[in-house]
Protein backbone atom coordinates (compact mmCIF):
# COMPACT_ATOMS: atom_id res chain seq x y z
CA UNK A 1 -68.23 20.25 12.31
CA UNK A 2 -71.43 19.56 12.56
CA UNK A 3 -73.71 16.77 14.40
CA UNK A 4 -73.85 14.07 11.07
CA UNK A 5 -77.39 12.03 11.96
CA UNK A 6 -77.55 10.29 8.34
CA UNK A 7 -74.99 8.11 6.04
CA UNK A 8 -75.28 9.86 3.36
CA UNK A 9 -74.38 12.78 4.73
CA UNK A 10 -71.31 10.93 6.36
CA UNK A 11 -70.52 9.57 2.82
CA UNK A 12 -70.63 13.16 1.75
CA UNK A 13 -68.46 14.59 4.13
CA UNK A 14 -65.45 11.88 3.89
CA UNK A 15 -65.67 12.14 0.35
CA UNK A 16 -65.27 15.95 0.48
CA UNK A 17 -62.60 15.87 3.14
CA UNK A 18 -60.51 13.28 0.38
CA UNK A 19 -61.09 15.50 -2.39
CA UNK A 20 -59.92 18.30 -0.40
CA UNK A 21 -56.61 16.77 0.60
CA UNK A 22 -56.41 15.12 -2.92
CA UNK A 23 -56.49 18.71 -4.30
CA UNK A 24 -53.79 20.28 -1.63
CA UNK A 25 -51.45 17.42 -2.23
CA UNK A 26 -51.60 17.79 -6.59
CA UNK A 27 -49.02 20.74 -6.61
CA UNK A 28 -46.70 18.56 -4.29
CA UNK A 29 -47.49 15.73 -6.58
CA UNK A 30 -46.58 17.91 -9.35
CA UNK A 31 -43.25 18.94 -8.06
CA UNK A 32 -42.59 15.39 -7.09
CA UNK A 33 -42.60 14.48 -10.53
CA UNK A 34 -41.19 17.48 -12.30
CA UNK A 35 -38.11 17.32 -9.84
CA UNK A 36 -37.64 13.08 -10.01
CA UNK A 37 -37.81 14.21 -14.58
CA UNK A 38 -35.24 16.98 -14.26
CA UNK A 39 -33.10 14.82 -12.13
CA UNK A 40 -32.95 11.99 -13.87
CA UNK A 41 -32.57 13.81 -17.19
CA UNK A 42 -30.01 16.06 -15.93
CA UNK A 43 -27.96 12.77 -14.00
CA UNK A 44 -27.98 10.64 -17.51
CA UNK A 45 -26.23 13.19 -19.30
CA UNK A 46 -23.80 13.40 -16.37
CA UNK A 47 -23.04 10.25 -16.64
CA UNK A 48 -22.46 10.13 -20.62
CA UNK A 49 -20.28 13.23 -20.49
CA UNK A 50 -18.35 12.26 -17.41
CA UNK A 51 -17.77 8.43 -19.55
CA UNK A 52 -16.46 10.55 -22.50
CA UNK A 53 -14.09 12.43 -20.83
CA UNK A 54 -12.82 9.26 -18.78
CA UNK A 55 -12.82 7.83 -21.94
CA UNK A 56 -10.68 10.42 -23.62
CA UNK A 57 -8.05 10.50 -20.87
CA UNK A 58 -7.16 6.96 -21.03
CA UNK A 59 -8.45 6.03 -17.87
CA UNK A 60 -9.24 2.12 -19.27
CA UNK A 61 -6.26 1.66 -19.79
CA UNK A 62 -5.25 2.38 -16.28
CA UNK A 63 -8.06 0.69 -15.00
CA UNK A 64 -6.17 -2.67 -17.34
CA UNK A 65 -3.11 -2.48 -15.81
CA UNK A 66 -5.04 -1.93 -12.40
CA UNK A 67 -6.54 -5.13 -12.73
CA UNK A 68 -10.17 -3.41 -12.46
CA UNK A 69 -11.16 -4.29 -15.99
CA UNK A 70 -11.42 -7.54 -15.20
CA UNK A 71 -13.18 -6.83 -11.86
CA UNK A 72 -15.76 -5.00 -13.55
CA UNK A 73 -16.16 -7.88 -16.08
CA UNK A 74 -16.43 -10.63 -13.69
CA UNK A 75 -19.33 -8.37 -12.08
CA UNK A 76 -21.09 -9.14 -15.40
CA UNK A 77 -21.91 -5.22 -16.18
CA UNK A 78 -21.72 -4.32 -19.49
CA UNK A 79 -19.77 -1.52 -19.41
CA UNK A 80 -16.29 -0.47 -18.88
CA UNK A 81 -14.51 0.99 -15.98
CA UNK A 82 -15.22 4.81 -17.42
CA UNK A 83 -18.79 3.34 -17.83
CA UNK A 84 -18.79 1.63 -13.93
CA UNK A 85 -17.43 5.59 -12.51
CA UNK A 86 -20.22 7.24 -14.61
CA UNK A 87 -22.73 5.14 -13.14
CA UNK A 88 -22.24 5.52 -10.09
CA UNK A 89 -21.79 9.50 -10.71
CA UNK A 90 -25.44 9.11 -12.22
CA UNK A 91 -27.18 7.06 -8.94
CA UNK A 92 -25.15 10.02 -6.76
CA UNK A 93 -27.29 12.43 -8.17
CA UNK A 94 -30.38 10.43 -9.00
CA UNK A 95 -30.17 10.28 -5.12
CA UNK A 96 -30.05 13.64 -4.64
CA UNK A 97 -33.09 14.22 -6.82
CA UNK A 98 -35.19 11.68 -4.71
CA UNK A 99 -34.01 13.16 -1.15
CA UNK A 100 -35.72 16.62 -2.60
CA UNK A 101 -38.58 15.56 -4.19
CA UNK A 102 -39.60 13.62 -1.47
CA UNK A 103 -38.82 16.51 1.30
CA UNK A 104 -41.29 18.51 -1.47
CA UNK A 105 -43.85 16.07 -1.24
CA UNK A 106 -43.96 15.78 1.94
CA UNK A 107 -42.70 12.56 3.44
CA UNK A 108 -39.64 13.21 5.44
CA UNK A 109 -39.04 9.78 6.64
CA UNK A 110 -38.16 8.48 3.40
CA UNK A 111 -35.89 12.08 2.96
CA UNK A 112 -34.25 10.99 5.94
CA UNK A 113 -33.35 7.05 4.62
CA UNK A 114 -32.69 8.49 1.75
CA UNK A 115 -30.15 10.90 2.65
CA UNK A 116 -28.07 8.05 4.91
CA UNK A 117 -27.98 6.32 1.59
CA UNK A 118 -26.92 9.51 -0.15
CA UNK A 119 -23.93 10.21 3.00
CA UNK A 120 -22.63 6.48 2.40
CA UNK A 121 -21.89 7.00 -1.04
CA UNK A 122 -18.78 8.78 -0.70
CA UNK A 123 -17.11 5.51 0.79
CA UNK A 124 -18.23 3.96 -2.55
CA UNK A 125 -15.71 6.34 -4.70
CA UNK A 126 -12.57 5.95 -1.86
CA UNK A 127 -13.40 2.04 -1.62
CA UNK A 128 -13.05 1.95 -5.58
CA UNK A 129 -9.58 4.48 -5.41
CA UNK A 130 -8.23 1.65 -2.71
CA UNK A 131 -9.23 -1.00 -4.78
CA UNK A 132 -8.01 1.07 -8.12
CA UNK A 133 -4.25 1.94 -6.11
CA UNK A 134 -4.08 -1.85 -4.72
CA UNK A 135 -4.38 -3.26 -8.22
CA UNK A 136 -1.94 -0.86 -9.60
CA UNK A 137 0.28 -2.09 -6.52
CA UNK A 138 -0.46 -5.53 -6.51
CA UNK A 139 0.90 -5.44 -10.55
CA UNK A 140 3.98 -3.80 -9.33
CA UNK A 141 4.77 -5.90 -6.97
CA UNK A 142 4.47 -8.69 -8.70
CA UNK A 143 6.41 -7.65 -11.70
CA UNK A 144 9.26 -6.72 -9.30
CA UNK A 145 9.02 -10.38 -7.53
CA UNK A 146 9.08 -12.24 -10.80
CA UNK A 147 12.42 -10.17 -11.69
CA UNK A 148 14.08 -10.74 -8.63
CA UNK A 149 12.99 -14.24 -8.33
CA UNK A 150 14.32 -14.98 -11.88
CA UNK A 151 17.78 -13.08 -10.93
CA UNK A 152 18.12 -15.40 -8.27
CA UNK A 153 17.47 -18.65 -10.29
CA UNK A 154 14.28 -20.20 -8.88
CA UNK A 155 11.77 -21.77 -10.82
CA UNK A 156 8.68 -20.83 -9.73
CA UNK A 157 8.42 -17.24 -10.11
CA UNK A 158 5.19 -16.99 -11.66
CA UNK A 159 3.78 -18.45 -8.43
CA UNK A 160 5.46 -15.96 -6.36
CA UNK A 161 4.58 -13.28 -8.46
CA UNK A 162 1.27 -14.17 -8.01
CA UNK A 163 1.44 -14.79 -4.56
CA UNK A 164 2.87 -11.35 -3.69
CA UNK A 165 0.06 -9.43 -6.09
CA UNK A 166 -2.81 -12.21 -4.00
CA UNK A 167 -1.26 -10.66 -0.90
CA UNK A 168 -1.32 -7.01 -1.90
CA UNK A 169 -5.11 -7.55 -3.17
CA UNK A 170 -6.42 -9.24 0.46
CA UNK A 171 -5.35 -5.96 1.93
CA UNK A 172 -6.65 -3.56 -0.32
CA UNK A 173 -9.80 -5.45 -0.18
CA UNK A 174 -9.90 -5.35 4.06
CA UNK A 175 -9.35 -2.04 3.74
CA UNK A 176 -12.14 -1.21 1.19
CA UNK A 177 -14.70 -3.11 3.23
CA UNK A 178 -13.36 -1.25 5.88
CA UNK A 179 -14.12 1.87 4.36
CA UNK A 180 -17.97 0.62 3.32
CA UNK A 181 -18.50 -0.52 6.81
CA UNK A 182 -19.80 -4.04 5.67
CA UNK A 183 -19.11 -6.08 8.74
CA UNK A 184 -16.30 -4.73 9.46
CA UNK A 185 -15.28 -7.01 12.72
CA UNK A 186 -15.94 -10.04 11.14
CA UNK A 187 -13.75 -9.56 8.05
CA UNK A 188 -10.95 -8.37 10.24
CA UNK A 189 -11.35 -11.31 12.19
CA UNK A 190 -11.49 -13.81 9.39
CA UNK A 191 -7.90 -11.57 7.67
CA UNK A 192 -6.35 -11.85 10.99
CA UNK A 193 -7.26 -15.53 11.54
CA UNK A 194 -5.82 -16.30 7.51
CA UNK A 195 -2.83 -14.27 8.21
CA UNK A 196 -1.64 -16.23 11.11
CA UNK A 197 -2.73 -19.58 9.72
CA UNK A 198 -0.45 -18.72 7.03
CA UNK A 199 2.56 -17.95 8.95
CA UNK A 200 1.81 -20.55 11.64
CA UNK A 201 1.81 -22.93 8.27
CA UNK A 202 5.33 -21.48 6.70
CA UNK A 203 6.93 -21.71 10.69
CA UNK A 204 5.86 -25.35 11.19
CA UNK A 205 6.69 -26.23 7.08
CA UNK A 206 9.78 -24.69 7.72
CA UNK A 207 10.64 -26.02 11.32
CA UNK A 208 9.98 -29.63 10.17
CA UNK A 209 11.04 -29.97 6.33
CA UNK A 210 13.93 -27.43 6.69
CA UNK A 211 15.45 -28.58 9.91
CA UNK A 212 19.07 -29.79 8.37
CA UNK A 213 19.08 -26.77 5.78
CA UNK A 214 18.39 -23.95 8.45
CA UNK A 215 21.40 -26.18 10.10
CA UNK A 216 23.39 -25.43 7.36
CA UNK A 217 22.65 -22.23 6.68
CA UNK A 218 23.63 -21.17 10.37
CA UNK A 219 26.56 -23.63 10.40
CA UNK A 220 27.83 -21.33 7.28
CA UNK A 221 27.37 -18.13 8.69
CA UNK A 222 28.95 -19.22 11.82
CA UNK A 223 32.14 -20.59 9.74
CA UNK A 224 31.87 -17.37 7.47
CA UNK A 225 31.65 -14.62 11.49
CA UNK A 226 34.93 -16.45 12.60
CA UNK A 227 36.66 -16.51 9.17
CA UNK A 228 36.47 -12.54 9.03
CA UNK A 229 37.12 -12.65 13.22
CA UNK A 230 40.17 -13.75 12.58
CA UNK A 231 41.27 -11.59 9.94
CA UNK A 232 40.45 -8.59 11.60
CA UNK A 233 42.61 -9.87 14.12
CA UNK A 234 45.42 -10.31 11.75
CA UNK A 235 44.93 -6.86 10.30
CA UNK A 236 44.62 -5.08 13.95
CA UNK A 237 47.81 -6.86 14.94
CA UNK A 238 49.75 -5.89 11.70
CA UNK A 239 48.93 -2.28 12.29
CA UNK A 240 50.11 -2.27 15.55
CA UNK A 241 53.23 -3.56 14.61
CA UNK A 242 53.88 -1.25 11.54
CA UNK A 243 53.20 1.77 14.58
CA UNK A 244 55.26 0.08 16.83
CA UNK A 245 58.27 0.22 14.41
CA UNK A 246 57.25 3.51 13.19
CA UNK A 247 57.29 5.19 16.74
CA UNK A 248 59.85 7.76 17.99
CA UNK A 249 63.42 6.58 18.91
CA UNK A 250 63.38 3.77 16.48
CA UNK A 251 65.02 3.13 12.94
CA UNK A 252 62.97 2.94 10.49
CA UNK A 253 63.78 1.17 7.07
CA UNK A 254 67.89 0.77 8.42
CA UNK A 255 68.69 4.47 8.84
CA UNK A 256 70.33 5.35 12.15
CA UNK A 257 68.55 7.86 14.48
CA UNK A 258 68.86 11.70 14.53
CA UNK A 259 72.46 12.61 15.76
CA UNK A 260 74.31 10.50 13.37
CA UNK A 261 76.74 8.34 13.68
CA UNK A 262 79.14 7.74 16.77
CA UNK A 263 82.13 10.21 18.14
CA UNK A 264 85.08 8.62 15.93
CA UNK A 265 82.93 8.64 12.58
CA UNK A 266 82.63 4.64 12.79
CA UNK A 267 79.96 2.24 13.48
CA UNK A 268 79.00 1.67 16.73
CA UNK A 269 81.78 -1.04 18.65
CA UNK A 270 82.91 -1.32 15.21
CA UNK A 271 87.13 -1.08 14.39
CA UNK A 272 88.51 2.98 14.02
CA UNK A 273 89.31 3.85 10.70
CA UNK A 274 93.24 4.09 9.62
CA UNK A 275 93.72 7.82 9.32
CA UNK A 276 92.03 8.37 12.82
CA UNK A 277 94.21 5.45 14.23
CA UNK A 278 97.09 7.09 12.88
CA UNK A 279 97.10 10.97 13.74
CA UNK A 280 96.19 8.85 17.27
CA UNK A 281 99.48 7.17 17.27
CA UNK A 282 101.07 10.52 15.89
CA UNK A 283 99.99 12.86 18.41
């Protein structure tokens, strides 16, 4: 460059040397804007055909028995669960559109934060399956708990049932947080820490209130173990018997053993009959 003695000719240059890079960066500007238009254009109508076809398959209606619907409504979105997949369908690609415009204009840093983002999302659409197969669970269960817990003649099976679906739900949720990577120590920590106050709870309820009934309870099966002890001592002994008498050698039901009766047709040391006594005396 050459030796500037004057401001104005300073002035001159800078200004030149902006223009200049204001002119090289217009076709990246350019293609910045035509791809952030075609991507959001082409992502909207991703997400309305993607809705319509969740729509069409009945996939509220799973999301109802689920338990998402109400999820979603308690998010305050105003949409439905089709809506809520769609969405996040649309931001997926709106994504993908910013990670190339802004490797076209220029700026890889913000590519590069971008594209993290972009990687992450994927654990967005398997936390909202686990969430999606928990609910589905968590209804199961509890329709299967408030069943068995009416067979059985308790009275409070809707607070089972809804204990066993709460349970079902804290897992799914660990393991969706899990899956974002959202402090992931900590809420395993905090599940762990619930889950044993819980038991430690139920053991110390039940070691203090339930003392005389666990008692019982033991006192009954013990009663019950040497009830059927002793008739499978009974039934061993009658077997052996009924083998004993059945054995070789042995009569069986009054019936003499093989060889018949006794030389002299008679019972054994019984009298001789009269026509053997006689042809005795005879001969």
């Amino acid at each position: 460059m050459p030796q500037i003695t004057h401001w104005s000719e300073a002035l001159l240059t800078s200004l030149a040397a902006a223009l200049a890079l204001l002119f090289s960066a217009i076709p990246k500007i350019i293609g910045f804007g035509l791809i952030i238009i075609v991507g959001w254009f082409v992502a909207s109508l991703i997400d309305r055909g993607l809705a319509a076809i969740l729509r069409s398959i009945h996939f509220n209606d799973l999301s109802r028995r689920a338990g998402l619907t109400d999820f979603v409504e308690r998010m305050g979105m105003n949409t439905d669960p089709a809506g809520l997949v769609g969405l996040v369908v649309k931001w997926f690609i709106r994504l993908i559109a910013l990670v190339v415009a802004f490797d076209a204009l220029g700026l890889p840093a913000v590519s590069d934060v971008l594209r993290q983002l972009l990687l992450w999302l994927p654990n967005v659409v398997v936390a909202l399956v686990v969430l999606v197969i928990g609910g589905l669970a968590a209804r199961a269960l509890s329709n299967v708990v408030r069943g068995a817990a009416s067979e059985a003649g308790l009275s409070n099976t809707n607070f089972l049932a809804k204990a066993s679906a709460t349970v079902v739900w804290a897992f799914a949720i660990v393991v969706a947080v899990n899956q974002l990577g959202i402090a992931t120590e900590l809420v395993n920590t905090l599940f762990m820490a619930v889950v044993g106050a819980v038991a430690l709870g139920i053991g110390l309820a039940f070691g203090l209130g339930g003392r005389e009934t666990a008692a019982e309870i033991t006192r009954k099966w013990y009663s019950k173990a040497q009830e059927n002890s002793g008739k499978m001592k009974q039934v061993a002994q009658n077997v052996g018997e009924q083998a004993q008498q059945r054995s070789p050698g042995t009569t069986e039901a009054g019936q003499w053993p093989t060889g018949g009766y006794p030389q002299g047709g008679g019972m054994p040391g019984g009298p001789v009959p009269a026509d053997k006594r006689h042809d005795s005396e005879g001969g």
